[in-house]
Protein backbone atom coordinates (compact mmCIF):
# COMPACT_ATOMS: atom_id res chain seq x y z
CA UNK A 1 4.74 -111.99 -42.17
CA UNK A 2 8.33 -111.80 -42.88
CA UNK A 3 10.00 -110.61 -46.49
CA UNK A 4 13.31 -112.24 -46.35
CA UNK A 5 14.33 -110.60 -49.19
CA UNK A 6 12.83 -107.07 -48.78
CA UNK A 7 15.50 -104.11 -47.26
CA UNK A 8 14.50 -101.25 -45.52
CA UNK A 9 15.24 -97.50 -47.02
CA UNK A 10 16.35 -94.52 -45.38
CA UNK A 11 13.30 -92.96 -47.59
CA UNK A 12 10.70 -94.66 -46.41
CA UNK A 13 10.85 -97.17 -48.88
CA UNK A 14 11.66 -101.14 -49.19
CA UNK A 15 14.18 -102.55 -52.15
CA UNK A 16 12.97 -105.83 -53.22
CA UNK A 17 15.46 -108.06 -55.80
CA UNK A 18 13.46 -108.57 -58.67
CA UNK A 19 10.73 -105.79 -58.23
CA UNK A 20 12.43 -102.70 -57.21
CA UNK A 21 11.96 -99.90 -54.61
CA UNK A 22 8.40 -99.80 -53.03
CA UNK A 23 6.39 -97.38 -51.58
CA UNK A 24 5.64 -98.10 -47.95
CA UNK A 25 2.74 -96.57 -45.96
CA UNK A 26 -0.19 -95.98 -48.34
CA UNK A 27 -1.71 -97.82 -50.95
CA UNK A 28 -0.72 -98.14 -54.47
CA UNK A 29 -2.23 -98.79 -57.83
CA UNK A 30 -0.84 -101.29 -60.40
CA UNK A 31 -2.47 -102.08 -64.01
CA UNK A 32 -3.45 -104.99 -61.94
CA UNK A 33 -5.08 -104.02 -58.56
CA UNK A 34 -3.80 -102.20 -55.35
CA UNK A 35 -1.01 -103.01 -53.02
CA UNK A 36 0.25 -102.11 -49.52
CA UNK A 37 3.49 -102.49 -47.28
CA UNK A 38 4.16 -101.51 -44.03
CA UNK A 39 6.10 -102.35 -41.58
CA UNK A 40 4.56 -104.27 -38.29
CA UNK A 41 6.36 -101.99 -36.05
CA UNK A 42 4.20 -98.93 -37.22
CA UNK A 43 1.22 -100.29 -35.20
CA UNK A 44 3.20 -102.09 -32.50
CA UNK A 45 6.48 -100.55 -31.66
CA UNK A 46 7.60 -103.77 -29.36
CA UNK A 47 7.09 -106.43 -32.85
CA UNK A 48 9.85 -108.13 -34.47
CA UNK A 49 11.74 -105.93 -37.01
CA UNK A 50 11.62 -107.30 -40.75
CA UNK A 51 7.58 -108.31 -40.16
CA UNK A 52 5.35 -106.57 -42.37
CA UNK A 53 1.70 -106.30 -42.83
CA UNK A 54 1.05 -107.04 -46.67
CA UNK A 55 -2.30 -105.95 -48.43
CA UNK A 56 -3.45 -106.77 -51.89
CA UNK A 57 -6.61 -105.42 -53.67
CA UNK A 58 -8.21 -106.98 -56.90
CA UNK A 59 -11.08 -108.90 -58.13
CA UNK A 60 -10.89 -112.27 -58.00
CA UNK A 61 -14.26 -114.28 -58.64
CA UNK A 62 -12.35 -117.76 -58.42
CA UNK A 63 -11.47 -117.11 -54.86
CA UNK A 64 -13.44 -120.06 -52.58
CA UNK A 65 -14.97 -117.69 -49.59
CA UNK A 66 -15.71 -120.93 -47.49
CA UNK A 67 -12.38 -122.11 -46.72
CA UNK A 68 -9.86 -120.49 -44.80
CA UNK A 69 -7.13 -118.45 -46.56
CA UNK A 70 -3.80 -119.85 -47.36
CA UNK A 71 0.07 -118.37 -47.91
CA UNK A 72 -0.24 -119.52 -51.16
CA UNK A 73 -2.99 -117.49 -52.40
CA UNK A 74 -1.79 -114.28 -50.63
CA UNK A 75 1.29 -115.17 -52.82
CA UNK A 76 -0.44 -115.50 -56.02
CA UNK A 77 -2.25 -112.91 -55.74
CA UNK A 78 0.70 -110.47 -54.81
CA UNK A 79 2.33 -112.14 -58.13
CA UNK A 80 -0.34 -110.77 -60.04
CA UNK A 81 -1.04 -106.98 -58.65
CA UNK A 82 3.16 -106.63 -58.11
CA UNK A 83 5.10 -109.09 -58.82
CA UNK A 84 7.04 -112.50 -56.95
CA UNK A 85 7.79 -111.27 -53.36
CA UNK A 86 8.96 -113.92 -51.24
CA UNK A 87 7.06 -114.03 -48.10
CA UNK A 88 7.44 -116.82 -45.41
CA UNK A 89 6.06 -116.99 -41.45
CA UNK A 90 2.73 -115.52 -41.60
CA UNK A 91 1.10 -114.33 -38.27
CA UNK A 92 -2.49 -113.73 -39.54
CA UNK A 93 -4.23 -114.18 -42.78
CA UNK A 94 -7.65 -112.92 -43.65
CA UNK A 95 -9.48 -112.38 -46.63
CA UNK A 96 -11.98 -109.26 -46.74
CA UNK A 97 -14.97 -109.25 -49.50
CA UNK A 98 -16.58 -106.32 -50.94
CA UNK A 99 -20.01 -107.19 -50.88
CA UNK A 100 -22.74 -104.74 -50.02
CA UNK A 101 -25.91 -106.25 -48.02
CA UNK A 102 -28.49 -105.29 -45.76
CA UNK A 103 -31.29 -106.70 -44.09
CA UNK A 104 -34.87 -106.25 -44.76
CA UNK A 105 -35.86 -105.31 -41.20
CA UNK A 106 -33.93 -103.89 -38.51
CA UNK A 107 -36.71 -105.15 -35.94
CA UNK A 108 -38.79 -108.09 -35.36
CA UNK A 109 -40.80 -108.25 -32.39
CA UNK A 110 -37.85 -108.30 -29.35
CA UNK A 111 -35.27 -108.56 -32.28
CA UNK A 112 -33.21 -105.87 -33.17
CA UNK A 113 -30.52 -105.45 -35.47
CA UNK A 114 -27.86 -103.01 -35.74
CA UNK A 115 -24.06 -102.87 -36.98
CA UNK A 116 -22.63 -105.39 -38.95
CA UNK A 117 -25.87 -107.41 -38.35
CA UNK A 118 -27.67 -105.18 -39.95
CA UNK A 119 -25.97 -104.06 -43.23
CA UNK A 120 -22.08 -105.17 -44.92
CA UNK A 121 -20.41 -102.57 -46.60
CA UNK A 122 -17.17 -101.30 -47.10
CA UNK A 123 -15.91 -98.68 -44.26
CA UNK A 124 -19.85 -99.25 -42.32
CA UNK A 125 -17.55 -98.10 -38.84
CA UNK A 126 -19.28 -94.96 -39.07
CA UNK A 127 -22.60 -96.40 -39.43
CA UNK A 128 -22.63 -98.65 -37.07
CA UNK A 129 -21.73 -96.66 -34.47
CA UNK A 130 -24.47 -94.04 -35.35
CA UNK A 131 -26.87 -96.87 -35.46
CA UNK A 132 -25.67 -97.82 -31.78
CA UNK A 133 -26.55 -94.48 -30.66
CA UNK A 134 -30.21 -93.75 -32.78
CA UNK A 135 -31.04 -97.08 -31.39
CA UNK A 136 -29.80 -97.15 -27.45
CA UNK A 137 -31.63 -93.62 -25.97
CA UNK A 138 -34.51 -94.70 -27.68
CA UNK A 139 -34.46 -98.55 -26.20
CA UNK A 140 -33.10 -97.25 -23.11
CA UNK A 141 -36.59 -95.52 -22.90
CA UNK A 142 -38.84 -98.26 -24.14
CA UNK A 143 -37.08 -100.39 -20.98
CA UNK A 144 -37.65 -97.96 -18.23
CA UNK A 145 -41.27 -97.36 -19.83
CA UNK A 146 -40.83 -93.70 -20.84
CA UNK A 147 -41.43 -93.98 -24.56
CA UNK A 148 -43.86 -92.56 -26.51
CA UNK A 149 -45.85 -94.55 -29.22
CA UNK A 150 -43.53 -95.58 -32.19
CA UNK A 151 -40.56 -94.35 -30.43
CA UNK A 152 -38.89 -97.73 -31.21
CA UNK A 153 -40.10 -98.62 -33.95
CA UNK A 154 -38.44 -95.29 -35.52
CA UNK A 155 -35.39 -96.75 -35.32
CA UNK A 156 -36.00 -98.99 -38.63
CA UNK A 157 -37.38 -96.06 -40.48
CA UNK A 158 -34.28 -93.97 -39.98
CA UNK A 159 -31.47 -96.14 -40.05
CA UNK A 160 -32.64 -98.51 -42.63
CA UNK A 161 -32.59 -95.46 -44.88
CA UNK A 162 -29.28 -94.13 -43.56
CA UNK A 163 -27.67 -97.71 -44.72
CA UNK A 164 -29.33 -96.93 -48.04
CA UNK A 165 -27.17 -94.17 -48.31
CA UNK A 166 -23.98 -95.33 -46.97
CA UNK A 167 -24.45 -98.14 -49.23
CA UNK A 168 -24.76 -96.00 -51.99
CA UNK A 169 -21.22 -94.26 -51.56
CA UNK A 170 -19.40 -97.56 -51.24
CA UNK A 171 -20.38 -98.63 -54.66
CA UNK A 172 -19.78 -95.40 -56.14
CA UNK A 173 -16.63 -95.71 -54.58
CA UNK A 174 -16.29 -99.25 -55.80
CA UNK A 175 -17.54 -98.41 -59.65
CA UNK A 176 -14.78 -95.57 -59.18
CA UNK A 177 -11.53 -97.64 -58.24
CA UNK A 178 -12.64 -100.36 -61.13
CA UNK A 179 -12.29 -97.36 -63.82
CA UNK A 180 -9.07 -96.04 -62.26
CA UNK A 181 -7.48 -99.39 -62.09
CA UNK A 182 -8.57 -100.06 -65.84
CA UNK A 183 -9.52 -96.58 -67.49
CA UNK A 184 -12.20 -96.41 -69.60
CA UNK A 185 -11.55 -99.98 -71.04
CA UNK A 186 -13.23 -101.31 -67.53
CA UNK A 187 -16.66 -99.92 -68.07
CA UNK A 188 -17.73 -102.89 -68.72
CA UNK A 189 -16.73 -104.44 -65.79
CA UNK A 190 -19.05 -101.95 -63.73
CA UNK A 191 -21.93 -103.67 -61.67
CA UNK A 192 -25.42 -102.28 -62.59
CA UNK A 193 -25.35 -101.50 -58.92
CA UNK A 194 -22.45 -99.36 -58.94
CA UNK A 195 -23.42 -97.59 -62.61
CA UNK A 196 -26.75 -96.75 -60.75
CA UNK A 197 -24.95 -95.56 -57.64
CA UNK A 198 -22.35 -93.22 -59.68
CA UNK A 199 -25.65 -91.88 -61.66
CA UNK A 200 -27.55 -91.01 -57.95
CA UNK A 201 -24.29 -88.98 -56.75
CA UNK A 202 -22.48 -87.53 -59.96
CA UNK A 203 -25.67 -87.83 -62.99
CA UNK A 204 -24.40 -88.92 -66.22
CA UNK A 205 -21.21 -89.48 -65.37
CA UNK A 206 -20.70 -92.95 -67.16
CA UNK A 207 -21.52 -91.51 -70.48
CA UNK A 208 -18.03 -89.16 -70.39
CA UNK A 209 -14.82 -89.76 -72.54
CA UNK A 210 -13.30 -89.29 -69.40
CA UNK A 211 -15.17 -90.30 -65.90
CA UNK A 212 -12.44 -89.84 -63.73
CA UNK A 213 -11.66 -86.29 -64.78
CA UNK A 214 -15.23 -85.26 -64.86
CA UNK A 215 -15.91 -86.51 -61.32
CA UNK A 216 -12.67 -84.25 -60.24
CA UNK A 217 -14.23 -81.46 -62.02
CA UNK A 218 -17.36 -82.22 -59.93
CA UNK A 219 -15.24 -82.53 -56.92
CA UNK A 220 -13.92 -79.12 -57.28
CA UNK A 221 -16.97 -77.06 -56.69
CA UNK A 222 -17.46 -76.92 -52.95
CA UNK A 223 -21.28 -78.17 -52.09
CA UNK A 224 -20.65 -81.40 -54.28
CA UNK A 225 -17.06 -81.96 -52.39
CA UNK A 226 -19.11 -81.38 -49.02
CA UNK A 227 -22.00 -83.75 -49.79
CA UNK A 228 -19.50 -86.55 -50.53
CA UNK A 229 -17.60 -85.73 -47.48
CA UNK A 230 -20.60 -86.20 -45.59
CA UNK A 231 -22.13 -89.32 -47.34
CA UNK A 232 -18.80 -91.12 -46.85
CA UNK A 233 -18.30 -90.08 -42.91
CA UNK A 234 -22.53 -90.19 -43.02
CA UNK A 235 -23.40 -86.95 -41.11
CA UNK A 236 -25.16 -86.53 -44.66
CA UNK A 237 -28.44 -88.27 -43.36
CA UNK A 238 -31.82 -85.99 -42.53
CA UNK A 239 -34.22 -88.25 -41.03
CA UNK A 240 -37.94 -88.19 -42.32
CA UNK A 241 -39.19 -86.48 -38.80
CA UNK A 242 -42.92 -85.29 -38.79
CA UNK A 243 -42.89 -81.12 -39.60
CA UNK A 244 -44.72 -78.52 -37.66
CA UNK A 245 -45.65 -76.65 -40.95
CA UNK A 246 -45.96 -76.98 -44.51
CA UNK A 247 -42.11 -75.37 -44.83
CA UNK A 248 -40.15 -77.75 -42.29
CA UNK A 249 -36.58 -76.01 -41.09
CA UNK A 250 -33.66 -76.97 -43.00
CA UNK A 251 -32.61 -78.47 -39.40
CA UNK A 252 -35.52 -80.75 -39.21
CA UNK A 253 -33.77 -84.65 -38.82
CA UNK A 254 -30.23 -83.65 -39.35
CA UNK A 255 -27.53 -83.45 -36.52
CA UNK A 256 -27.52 -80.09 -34.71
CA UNK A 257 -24.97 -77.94 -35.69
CA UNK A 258 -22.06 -77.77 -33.05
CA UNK A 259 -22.95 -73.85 -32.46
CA UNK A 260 -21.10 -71.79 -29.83
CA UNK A 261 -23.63 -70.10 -27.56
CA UNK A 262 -23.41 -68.17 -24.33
CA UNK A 263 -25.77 -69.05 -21.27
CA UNK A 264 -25.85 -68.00 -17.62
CA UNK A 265 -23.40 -70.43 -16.81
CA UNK A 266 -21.10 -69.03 -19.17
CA UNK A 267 -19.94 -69.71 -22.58
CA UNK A 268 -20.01 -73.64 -24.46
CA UNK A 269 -21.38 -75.56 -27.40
CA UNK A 270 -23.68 -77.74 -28.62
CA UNK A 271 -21.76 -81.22 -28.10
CA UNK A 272 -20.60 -80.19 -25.05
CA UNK A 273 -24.40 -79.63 -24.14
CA UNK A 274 -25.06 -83.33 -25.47
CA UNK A 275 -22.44 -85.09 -23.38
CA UNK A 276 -25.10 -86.03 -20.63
CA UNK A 277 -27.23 -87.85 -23.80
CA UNK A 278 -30.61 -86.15 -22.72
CA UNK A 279 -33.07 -84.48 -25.05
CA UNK A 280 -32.23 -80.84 -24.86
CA UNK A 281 -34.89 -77.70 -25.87
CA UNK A 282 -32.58 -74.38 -26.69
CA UNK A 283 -34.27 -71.52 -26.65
CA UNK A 284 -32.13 -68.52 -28.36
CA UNK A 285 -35.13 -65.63 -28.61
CA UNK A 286 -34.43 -62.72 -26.15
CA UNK A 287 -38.22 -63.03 -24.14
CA UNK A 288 -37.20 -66.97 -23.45
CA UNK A 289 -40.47 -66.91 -25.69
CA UNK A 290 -40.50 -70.68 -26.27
CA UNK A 291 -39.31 -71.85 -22.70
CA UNK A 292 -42.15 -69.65 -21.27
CA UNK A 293 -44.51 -71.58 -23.95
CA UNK A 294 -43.39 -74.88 -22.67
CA UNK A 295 -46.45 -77.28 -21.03
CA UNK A 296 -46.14 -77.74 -17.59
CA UNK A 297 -46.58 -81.43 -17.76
CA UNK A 298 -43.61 -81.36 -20.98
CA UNK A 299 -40.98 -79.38 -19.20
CA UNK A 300 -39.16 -82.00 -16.98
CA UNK A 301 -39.02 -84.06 -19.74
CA UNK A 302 -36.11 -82.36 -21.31
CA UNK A 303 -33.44 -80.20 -20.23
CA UNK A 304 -34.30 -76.60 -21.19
CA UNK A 305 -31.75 -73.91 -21.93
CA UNK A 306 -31.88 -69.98 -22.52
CA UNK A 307 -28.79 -68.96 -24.44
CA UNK A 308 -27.73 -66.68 -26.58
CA UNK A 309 -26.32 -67.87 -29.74
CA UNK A 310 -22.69 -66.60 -30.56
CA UNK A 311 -22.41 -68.21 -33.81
CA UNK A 312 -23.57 -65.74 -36.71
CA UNK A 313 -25.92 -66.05 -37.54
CA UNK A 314 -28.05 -68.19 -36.17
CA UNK A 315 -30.08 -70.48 -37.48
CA UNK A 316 -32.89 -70.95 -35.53
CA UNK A 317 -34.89 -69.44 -33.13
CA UNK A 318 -35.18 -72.36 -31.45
CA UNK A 319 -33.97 -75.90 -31.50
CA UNK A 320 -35.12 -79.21 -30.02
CA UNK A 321 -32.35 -81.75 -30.20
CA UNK A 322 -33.04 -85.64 -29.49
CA UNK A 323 -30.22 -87.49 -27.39
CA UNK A 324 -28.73 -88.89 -30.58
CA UNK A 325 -28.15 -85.24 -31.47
CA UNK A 326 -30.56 -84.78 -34.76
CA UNK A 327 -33.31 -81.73 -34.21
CA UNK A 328 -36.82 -83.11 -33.77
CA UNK A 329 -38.15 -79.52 -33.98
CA UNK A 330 -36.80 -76.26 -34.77
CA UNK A 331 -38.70 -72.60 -35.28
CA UNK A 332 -36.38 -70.37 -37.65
CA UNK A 333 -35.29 -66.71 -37.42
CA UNK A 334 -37.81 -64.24 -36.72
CA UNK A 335 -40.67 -66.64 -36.71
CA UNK A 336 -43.73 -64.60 -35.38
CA UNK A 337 -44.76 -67.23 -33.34
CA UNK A 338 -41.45 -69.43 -32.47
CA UNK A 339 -42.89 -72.00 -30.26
CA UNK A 340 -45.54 -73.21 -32.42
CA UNK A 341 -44.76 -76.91 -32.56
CA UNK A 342 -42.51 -77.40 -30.15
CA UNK A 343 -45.29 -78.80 -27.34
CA UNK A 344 -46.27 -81.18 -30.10
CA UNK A 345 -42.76 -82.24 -31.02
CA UNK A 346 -42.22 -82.38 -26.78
CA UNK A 347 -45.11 -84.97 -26.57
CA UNK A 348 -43.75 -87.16 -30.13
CA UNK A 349 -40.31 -88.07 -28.53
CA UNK A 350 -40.49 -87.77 -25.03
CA UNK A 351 -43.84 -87.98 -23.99
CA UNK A 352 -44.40 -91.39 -22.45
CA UNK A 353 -47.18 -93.06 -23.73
CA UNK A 354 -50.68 -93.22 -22.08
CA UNK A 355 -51.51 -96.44 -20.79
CA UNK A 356 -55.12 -97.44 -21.62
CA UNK A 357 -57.97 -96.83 -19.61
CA UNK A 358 -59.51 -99.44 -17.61
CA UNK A 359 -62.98 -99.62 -17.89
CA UNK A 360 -65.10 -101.23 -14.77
């Protein structure tokens, strides 16, 4: 939409009679919500000059969801985060809620349900996509009749649980921005949802003078700042997968490390390995111990690779990674016997089922 009134910086900044200069590019806090300006031009260099895309953050519970979204509400509520800022011409207006849901079931018979139809949360992009992936290898299968037992119906069990999490984060993250807009004066305005998310990821954190500054004290130690990192982007999932042994491998159900190996075609890596989405069986012991232990009747199943592992050190023996790129089965270091497991693991996720025996 257009600000008539706004003028354009040298600083990166917009003057505004009334209000002052403005920060442009980013989002900023008032004792009243969150704001953003930018100009159009940023995302389409051919736009009109003077057209800017205007964002406004705050809780509103009188807002009607059903009906479509006016000038005159984006105006109101821009009075009451920053002040009057005429605005005229709008292009597009949309109204985005932050609501977390998620279905019960992610199958029903022939019904499946992934993305947006499956769970609404803030910044779900991530999930979504992953869900996209966990779900097409393994349907892809089922169709050309190559699946083994339960192969789809895994899909629920893991990304169900992976929405659980992602879910989790974006009411922490919620929880969080309500105490930074307000301070410690907003507690109250916490959901129970978002106190009990903020308790899974940071413990007691509600009970603090301060729980801003003791979640950047958290943040500061390096294995808490990772495990956010990875909940938010959610590479943080390990998937229940069934364990060779009583001790399963720190690997088992999380995504394969990207590690740089060496083979007889020369050197590469992990995702470059994945590209052709097959299940892939890499065998780093220096006998080729585990390929040589491979069944006969499991080898053309996957694509099997000798390598040597360049990354130090290495953390497995062996690995067998699914096409969605988590490790169904992994043997670690100096294992006596590395391939115990893997035939087993070979016949859970890519053995096509046996079809039943007709009797006459």
């Amino acid at each position: 939409m257009r600000l008539p009134t706004a003028k354009l910086t040298r600083r990166g900044a917009v003057k505004v009679p009334g209000i002052g200069r403005l920060k442009l590019m980013g989002q900023v806090r008032t004792p009243r919500g969150t704001y953003s300006l930018a100009p159009l031009t940023v995302l389409d260099k051919n736009a009109t000059a003077g057209v800017f895309i205007v964002y406004t953050s705050e809780d509103d519970p009188t807002a009607d969801l059903s009906a479509p979204m006016t000038l005159d509400e984006l105006r109101a509520s821009v009075r009451r985060v920053l002040g009057d800022l005429p605005m005229t011409d709008p292009q597009r207006l949309t109204r985005l809620v932050g609501s977390t849901r998620q279905a019960d079931r992610y199958q029903a018979g022939r019904i499946l349900l992934a993305g947006d139809a499956a769970h609404v949360f803030a910044v779900s992009l991530n999930t979504g996509l992953i869900d996209a992936v966990n779900l097409g290898w393994k349907l892809a299968a089922q169709v050309q009749g190559r699946a083994p037992d339960g192969l789809l119906e895994s899909y629920h069990a893991e990304r169900h649980l992976a929405a659980q999490h992602a879910i989790l984060q974006a009411r922490a993250q919620k929880a969080l921005t309500t105490i930074g807009l307000g301070g410690t004066d907003e507690l109250a305005k916490v959901s129970p949802e978002g106190a009990e998310a903020l308790g899974e990821l940071f413990g007691d954190v509600l009970q603090h003078p301060e729980p801003l500054q003791h979640v950047r004290e958290l943040l500061r130690e390096p294995g808490q700042l990772r495990h956010v990192g990875e909940l938010i982007e959610g590479s943080d999932v390990r998937y229940p997968l069934p364990a060779s042994n009583a001790q399963p491998h720190p690997l088992l159900g999380k995504l394969a490390p990207d590690l740089q190996l060496e083979t007889r075609h020369g050197r590469t890596r992990v995702a470059e390995l994945m590209h052709a989405a097959q299940g892939i069986l890499l065998d780093f012991t220096a006998d080729s111990a585990v390929a040589e232990a491979t069944d006969p009747d499991q080898a053309g199943l996957v694509t099997i690779i000798t390598a040597r592992c360049l990354t130090k050190p290495a953390p497995a023996a062996a690995l067998l990674i699914r096409p969605d790129g988590h490790v169904a089965w992994a043997a670690g270091p100096g294992t006596p016997d590395p391939a115990a497991g893997m035939n087993t693991a070979l016949r859970t996720w890519f053995s096509p089922r046996t079809p039943p025996q007709t009797r006459h």
